[in-house]
Protein backbone atom coordinates (compact mmCIF):
# COMPACT_ATOMS: atom_id res chain seq x y z
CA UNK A 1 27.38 -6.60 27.37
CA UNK A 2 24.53 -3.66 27.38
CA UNK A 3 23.37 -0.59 25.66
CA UNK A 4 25.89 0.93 28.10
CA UNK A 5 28.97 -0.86 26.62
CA UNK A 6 27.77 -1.33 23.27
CA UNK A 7 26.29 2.37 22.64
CA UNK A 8 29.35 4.02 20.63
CA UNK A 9 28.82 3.83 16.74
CA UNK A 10 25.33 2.37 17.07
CA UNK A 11 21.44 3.66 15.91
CA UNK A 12 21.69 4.95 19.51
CA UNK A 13 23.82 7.00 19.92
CA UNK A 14 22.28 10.83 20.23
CA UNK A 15 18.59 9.46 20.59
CA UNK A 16 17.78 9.92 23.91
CA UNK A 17 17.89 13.97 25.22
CA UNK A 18 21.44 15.08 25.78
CA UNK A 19 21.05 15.96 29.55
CA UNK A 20 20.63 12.35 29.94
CA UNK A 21 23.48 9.76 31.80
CA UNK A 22 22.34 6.99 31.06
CA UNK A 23 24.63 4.92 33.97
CA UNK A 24 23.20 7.19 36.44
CA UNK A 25 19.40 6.50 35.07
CA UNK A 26 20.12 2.94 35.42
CA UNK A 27 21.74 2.48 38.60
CA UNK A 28 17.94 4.33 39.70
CA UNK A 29 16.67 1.04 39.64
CA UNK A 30 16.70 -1.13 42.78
CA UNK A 31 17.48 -4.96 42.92
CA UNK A 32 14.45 -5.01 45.66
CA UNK A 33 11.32 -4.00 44.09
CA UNK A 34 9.99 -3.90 47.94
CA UNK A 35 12.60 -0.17 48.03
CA UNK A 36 10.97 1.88 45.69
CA UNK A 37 9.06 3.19 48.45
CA UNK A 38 12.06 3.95 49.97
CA UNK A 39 11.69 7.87 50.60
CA UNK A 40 14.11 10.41 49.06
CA UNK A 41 15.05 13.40 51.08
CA UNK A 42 13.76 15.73 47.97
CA UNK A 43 10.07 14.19 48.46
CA UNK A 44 7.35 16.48 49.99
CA UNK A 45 6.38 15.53 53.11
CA UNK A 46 3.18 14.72 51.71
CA UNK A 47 3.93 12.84 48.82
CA UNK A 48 3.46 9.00 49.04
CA UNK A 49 3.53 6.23 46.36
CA UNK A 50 0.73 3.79 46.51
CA UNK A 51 1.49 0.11 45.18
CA UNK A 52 -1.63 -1.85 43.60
CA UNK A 53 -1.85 -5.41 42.87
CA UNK A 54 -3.91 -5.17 40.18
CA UNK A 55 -5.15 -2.99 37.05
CA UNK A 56 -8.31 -3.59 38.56
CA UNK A 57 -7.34 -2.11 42.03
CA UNK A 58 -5.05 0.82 40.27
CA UNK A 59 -8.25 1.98 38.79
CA UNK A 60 -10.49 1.93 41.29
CA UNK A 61 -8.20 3.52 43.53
CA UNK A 62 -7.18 6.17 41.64
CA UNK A 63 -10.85 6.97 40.30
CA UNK A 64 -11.87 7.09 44.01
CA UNK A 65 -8.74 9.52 44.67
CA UNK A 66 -9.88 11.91 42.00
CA UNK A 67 -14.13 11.37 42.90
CA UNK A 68 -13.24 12.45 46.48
CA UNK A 69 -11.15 15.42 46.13
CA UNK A 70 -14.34 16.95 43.71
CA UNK A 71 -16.51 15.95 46.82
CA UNK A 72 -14.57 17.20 48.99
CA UNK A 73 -13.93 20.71 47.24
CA UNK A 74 -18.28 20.47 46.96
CA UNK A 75 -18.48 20.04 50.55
CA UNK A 76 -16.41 22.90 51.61
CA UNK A 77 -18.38 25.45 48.39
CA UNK A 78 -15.13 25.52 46.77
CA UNK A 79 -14.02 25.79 43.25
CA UNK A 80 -12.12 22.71 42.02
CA UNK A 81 -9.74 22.81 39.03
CA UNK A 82 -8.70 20.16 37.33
CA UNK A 83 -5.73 19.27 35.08
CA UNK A 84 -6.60 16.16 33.52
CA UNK A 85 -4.89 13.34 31.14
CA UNK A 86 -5.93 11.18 28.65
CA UNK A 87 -3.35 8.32 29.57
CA UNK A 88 -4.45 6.64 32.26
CA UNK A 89 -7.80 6.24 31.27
CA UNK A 90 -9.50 3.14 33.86
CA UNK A 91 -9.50 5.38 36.64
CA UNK A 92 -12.52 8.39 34.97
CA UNK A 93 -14.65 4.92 35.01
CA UNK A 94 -14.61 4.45 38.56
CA UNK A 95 -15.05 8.50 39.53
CA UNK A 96 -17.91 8.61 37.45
CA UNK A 97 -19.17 5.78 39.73
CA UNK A 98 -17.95 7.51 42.96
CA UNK A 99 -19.88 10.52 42.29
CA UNK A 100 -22.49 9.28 40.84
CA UNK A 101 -23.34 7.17 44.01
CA UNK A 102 -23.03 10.33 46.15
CA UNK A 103 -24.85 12.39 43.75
CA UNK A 104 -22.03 14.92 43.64
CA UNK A 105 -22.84 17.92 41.20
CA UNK A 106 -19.99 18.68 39.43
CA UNK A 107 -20.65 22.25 38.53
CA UNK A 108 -18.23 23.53 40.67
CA UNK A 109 -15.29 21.88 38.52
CA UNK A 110 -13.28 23.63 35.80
CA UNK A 111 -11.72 20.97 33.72
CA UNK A 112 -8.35 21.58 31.71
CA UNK A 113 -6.90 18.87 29.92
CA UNK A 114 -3.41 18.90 29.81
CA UNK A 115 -2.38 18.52 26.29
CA UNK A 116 -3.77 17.21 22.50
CA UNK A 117 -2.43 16.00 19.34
CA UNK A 118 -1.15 18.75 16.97
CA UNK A 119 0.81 19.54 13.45
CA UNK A 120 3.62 21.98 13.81
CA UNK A 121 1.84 25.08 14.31
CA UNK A 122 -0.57 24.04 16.66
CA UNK A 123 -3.59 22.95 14.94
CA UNK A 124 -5.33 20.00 16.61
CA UNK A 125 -7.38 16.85 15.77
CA UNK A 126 -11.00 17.39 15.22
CA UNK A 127 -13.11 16.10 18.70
CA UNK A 128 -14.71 13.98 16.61
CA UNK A 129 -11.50 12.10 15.94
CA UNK A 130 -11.38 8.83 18.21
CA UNK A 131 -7.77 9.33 18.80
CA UNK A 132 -8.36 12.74 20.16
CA UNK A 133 -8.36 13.94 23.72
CA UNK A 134 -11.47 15.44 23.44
CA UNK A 135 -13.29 12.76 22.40
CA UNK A 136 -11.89 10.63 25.00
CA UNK A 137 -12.48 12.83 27.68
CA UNK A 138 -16.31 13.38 26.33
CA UNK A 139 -17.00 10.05 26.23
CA UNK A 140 -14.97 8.69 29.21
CA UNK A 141 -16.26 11.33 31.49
CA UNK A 142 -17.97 14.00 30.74
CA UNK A 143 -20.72 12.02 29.21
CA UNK A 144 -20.98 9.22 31.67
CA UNK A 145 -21.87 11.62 34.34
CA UNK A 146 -24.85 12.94 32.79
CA UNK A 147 -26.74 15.43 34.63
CA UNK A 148 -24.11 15.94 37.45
CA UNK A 149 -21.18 16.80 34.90
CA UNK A 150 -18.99 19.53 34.18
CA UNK A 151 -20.42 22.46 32.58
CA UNK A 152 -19.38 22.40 29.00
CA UNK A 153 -18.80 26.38 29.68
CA UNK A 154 -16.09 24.73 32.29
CA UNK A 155 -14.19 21.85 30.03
CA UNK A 156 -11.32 23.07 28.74
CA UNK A 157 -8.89 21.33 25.71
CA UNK A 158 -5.44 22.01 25.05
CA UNK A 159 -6.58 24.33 21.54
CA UNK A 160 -4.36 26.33 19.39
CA UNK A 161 -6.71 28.95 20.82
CA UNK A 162 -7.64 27.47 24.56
CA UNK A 163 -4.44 26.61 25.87
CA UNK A 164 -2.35 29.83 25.86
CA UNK A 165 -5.57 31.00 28.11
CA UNK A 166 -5.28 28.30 31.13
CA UNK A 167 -2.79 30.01 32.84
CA UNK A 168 -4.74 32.96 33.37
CA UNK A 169 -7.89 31.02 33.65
CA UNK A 170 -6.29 28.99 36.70
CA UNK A 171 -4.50 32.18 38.21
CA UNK A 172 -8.11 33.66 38.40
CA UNK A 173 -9.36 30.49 39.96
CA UNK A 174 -6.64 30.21 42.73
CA UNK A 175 -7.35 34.32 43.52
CA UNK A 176 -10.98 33.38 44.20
CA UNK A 177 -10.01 30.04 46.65
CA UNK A 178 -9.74 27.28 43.99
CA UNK A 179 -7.25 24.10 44.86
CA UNK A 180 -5.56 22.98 41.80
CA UNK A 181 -4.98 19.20 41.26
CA UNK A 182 -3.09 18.13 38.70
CA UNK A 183 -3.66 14.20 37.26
CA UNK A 184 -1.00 12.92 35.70
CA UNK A 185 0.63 9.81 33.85
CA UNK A 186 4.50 9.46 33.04
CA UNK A 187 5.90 9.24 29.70
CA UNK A 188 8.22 6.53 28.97
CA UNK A 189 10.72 9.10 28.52
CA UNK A 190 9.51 10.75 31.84
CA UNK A 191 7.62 13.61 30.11
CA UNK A 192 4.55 15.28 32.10
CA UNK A 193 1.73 16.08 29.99
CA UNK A 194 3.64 16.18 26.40
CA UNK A 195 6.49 18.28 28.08
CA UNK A 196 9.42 16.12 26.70
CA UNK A 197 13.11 15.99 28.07
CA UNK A 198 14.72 17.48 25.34
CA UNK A 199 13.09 21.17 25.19
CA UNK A 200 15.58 21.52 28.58
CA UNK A 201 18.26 22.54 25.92
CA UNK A 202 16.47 25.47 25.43
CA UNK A 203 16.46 26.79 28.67
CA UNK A 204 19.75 27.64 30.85
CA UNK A 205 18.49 26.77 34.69
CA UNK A 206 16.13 25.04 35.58
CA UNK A 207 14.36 28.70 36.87
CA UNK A 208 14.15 29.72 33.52
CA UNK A 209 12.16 25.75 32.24
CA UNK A 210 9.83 26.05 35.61
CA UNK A 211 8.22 29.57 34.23
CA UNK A 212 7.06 27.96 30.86
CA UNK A 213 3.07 27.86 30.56
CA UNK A 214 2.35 26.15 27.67
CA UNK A 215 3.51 24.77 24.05
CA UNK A 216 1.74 24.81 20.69
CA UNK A 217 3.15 22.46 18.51
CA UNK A 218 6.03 20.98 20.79
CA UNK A 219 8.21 18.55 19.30
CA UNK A 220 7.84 15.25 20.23
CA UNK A 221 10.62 12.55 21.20
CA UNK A 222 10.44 9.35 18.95
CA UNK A 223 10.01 7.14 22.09
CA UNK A 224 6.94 9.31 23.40
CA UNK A 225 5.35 8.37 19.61
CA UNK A 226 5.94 4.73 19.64
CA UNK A 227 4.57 4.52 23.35
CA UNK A 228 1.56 6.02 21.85
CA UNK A 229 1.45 4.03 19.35
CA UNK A 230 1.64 0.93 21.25
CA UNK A 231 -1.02 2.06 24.37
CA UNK A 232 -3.59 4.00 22.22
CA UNK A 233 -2.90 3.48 18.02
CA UNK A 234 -3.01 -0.53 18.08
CA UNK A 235 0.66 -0.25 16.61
CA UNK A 236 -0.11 1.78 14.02
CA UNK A 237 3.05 4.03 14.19
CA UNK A 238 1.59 5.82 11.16
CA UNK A 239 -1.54 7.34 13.19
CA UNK A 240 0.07 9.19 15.16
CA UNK A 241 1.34 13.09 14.94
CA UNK A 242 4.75 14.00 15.58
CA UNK A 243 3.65 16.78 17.53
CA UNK A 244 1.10 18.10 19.98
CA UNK A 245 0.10 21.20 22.46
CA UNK A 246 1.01 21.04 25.88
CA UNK A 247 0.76 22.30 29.33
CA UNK A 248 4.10 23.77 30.30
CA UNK A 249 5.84 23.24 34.33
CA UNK A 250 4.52 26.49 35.63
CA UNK A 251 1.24 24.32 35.19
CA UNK A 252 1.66 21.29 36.55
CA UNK A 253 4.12 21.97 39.44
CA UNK A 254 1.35 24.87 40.56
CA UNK A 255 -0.44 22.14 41.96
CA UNK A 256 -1.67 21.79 45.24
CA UNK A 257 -2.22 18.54 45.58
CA UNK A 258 -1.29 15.91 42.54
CA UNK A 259 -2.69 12.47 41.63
CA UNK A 260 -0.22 10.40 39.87
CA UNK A 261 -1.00 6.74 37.93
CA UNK A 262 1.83 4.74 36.16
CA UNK A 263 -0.27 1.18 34.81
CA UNK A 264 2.09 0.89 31.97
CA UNK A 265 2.33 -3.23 31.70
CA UNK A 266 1.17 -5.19 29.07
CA UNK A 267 0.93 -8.74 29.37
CA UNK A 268 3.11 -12.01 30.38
CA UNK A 269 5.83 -10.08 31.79
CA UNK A 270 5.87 -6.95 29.37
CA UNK A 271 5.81 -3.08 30.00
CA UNK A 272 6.93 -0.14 29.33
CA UNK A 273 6.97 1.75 32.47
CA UNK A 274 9.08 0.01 34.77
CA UNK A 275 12.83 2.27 34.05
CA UNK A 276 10.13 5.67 33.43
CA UNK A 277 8.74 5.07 37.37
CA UNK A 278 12.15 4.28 39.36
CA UNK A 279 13.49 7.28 36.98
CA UNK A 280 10.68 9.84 38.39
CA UNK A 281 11.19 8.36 42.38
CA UNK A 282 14.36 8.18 42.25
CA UNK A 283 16.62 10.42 40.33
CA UNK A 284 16.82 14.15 42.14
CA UNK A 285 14.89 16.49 40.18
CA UNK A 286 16.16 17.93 37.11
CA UNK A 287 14.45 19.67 34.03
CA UNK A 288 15.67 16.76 31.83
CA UNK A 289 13.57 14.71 33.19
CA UNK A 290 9.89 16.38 33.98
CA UNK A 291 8.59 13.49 36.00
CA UNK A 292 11.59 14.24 38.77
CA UNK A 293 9.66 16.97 40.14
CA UNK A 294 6.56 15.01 41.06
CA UNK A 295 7.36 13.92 43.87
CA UNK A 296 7.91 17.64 45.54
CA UNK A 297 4.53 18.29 45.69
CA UNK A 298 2.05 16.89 47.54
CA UNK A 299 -0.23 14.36 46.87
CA UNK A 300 -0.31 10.10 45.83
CA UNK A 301 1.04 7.86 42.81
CA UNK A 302 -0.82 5.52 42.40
CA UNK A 303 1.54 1.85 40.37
CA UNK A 304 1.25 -1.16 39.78
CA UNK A 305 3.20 -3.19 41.90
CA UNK A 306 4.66 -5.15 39.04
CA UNK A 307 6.35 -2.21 37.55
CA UNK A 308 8.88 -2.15 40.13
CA UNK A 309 10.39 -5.34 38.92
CA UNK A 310 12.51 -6.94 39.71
CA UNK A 311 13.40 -5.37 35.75
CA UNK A 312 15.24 -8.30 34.50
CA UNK A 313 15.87 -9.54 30.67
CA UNK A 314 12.92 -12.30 30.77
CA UNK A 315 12.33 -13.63 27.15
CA UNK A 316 9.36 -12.96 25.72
């Protein structure tokens, strides 16, 4: 007895995005937690998952992942443009650190974060709003690297009036030599950025979904707002917005290199992001579930070992 067999005539049934089999997501997951390195034949060549013992380590690492590839964009004079997330968080600690030890200006990076809280038509929280992705990107690292940061002329947020302009912005960066990496965490319902599943019903191929820029006011999926809840509201369903603005897939799967993080564990035993990172490695890529296509490009995810499981009931 499951959600499988028990699904028909229940609170379930039609919540989770229609393009969704839910015996095929399942059967993703691998007894052996040790195989979800296993390689798929629809990875890029330079994509590899890196496993991390420790929140500790998972930061670090991925904060020295992001640190070098500014540095290394500085050393060769090249632009550097960034897509960045506001979920995970640890890792901006550690770059900060990184490039502050090197003494890495950072005036040759153009910052876009990838989405921001919205109503319906767009309008987002005030950057003086603690739950805002401005103010967590101010304070988490733009601010921390003081006289070697961004240039504020550079930082970009996901706007009513900002975000319909990064795709042009980046197009004009790329022309003139500048490597986009796109930062990323996945959504417990495998969204990139706040590009949920269920806006594939719009779209008849998945062609048509990969040429989408951006969303103002996107409709969020009722699991994406509880996660939220849960990781950055203290529980407090009633904080959070039903919607937001959004990057779109011509975005994020422009990248030329990508740095993934999925840290989504709680405590004794408990997370959320165990099903959301065997869904993203190992299902083939489809436009009903975003985080598919992450693995194409090149680039590292960086997980917490524990994540891969083994995902068994364990009573909490």
């Amino acid at each position: 007895m499951d959600l499988l067999t028990t699904l028909s005539g229940s609170l379930m049934e039609g919540f989770f995005p229609a393009g969704w089999n839910l015996k095929k997501i399942d059967a993703c997951v691998d007894a052996n937690p040790a195989n979800i390195t296993v390689r798929q034949k629809w990875w890029h060549r330079s994509f590899n998952p890196v496993p991390c013992k420790s929140v500790a380590d998972f930061d670090i690492y991925m904060g020295h992942e992001i640190a070098l590839t500014i540095k290394q964009a500085r050393d060769k004079n090249e632009e550097a443009a960034l897509i960045l997330p506001v979920g995970p968080m640890g890792m901006y600690r550690w770059a900060v650190y990184f490039l502050t030890e090197w003494n890495v200006s950072c005036d040759h990076v153009h910052g876009f974060n990838m989405d921001e809280w919205s109503d319906a038509k767009g309008e987002t929280l005030p950057p003086t709003n603690t739950g805002s992705f401005q103010y967590a990107m101010e304070k988490a690292f733009y601010g921390p690297l003081g006289k070697l940061t961004v240039p504020k002329k550079q930082r970009n947020f996901a706007t009513k009036k900002l975000l319909p302009s990064y795709a042009e912005q980046l197009k004009e960066l790329k022309s003139d030599g500048a490597k986009l990496t796109v930062i990323f965490g996945i959504g417990r319902v495998c969204h990139i950025a706040f590009w949920e599943p269920h806006f594939a019903a719009e779209f008849s191929n998945d062609a048509e979904w990969k040429k989408q820029t951006h969303r103002l006011g996107a409709k969020l999926h009722p699991l994406t707002i509880e996660q939220n809840a849960l990781t950055s509201f203290k529980s407090r369903t009633t904080l959070v917005p039903a919607f937001a603005n959004t990057i779109g897939p011509a975005l994020f799967l422009g990248a030329d290199k990508i740095i993934g993080g999925a840290d989504g564990t709680f405590s004794r035993g408990m997370m959320w992001q165990g099903l959301s990172l065997w869904m993203s490695l190992r299902h083939e890529p489809t436009m009903w579930i975003p985080s598919t296509y992450m693995p194409t490009l090149p680039g590292r995810l960086f997980y917490l070992e524990e994540l891969a499981g083994p995902l068994v009931a364990e009573c909490n």
